[in-house]
Protein backbone atom coordinates (compact mmCIF):
# COMPACT_ATOMS: atom_id res chain seq x y z
CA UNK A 1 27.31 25.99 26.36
CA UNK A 2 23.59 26.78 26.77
CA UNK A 3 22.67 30.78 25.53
CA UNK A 4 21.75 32.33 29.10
CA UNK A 5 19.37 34.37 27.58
CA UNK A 6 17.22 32.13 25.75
CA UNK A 7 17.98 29.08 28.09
CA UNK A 8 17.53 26.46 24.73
CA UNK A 9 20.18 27.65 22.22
CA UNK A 10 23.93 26.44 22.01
CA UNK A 11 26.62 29.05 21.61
CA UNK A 12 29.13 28.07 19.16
CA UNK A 13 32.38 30.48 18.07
CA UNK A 14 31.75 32.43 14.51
CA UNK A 15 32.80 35.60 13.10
CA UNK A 16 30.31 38.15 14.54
CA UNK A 17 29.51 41.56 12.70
CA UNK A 18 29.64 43.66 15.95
CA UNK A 19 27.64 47.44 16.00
CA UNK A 20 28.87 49.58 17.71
CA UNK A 21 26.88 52.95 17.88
CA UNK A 22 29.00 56.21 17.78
CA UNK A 23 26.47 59.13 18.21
CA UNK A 24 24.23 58.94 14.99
CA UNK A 25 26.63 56.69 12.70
CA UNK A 26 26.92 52.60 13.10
CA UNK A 27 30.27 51.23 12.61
CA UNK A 28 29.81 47.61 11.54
CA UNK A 29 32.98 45.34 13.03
CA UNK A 30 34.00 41.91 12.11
CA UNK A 31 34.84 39.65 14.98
CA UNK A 32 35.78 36.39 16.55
CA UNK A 33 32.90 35.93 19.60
CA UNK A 34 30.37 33.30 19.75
CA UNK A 35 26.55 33.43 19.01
CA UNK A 36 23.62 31.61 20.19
CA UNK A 37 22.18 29.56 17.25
CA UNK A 38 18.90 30.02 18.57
CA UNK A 39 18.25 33.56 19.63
CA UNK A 40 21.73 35.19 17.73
CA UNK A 41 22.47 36.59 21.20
CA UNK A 42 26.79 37.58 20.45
CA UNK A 43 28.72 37.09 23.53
CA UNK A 44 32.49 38.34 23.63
CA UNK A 45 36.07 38.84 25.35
CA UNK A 46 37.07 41.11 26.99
CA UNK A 47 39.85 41.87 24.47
CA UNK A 48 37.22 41.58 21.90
CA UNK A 49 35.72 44.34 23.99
CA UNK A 50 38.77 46.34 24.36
CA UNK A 51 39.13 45.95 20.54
CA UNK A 52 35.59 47.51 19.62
CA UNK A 53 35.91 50.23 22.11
CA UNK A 54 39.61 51.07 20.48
CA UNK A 55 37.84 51.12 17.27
CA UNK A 56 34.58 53.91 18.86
CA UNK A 57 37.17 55.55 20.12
CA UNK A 58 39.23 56.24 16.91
CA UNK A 59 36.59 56.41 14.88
CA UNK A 60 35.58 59.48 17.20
CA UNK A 61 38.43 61.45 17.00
CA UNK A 62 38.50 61.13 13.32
CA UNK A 63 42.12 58.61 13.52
CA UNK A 64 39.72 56.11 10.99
CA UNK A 65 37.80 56.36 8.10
CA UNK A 66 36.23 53.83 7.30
CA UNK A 67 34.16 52.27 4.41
CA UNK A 68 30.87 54.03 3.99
CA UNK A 69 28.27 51.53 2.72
CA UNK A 70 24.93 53.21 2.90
CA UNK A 71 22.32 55.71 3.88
CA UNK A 72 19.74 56.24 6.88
CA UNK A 73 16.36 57.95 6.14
CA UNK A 74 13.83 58.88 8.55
CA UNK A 75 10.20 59.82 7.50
CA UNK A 76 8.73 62.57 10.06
């Protein structure tokens, strides 16, 4: 399958490092999609979807803690 964003790359299945953004903090999720070669463009299912949005939604409401693996600066 051709990548509909970048209209050259092929989209092959891998094990995708999703982001999902919860307020300020990044939650970095390992899981089954597929990703253009050329662009990285992730596509994913819809339980893939469900999945990550479980995962926010926990994360949220404080039912996860998960592995904390660095730091964010910002210079003003």
């Amino acid at each position: 399958m051709k990548c509909v964003i970048c209209k050259t790359g092929e989209v092959q299945r891998a094990t995708v490092q999703a982001e999902i953004k919860a307020g300020l903090d990044r939650l970095l999720v390992p899981v089954e999609g597929e990703i253009c070669q050329e662009c990285g463009e992730a596509y994913y299912s819809a339980e893939v979807l469900r999945y990550l949005e479980r995962v926010r939604d926990e994360f949220i409401h404080k039912a996860i803690a998960p592995t904390f693996v660095g730091k964010v600066y910002q210079v003003s």
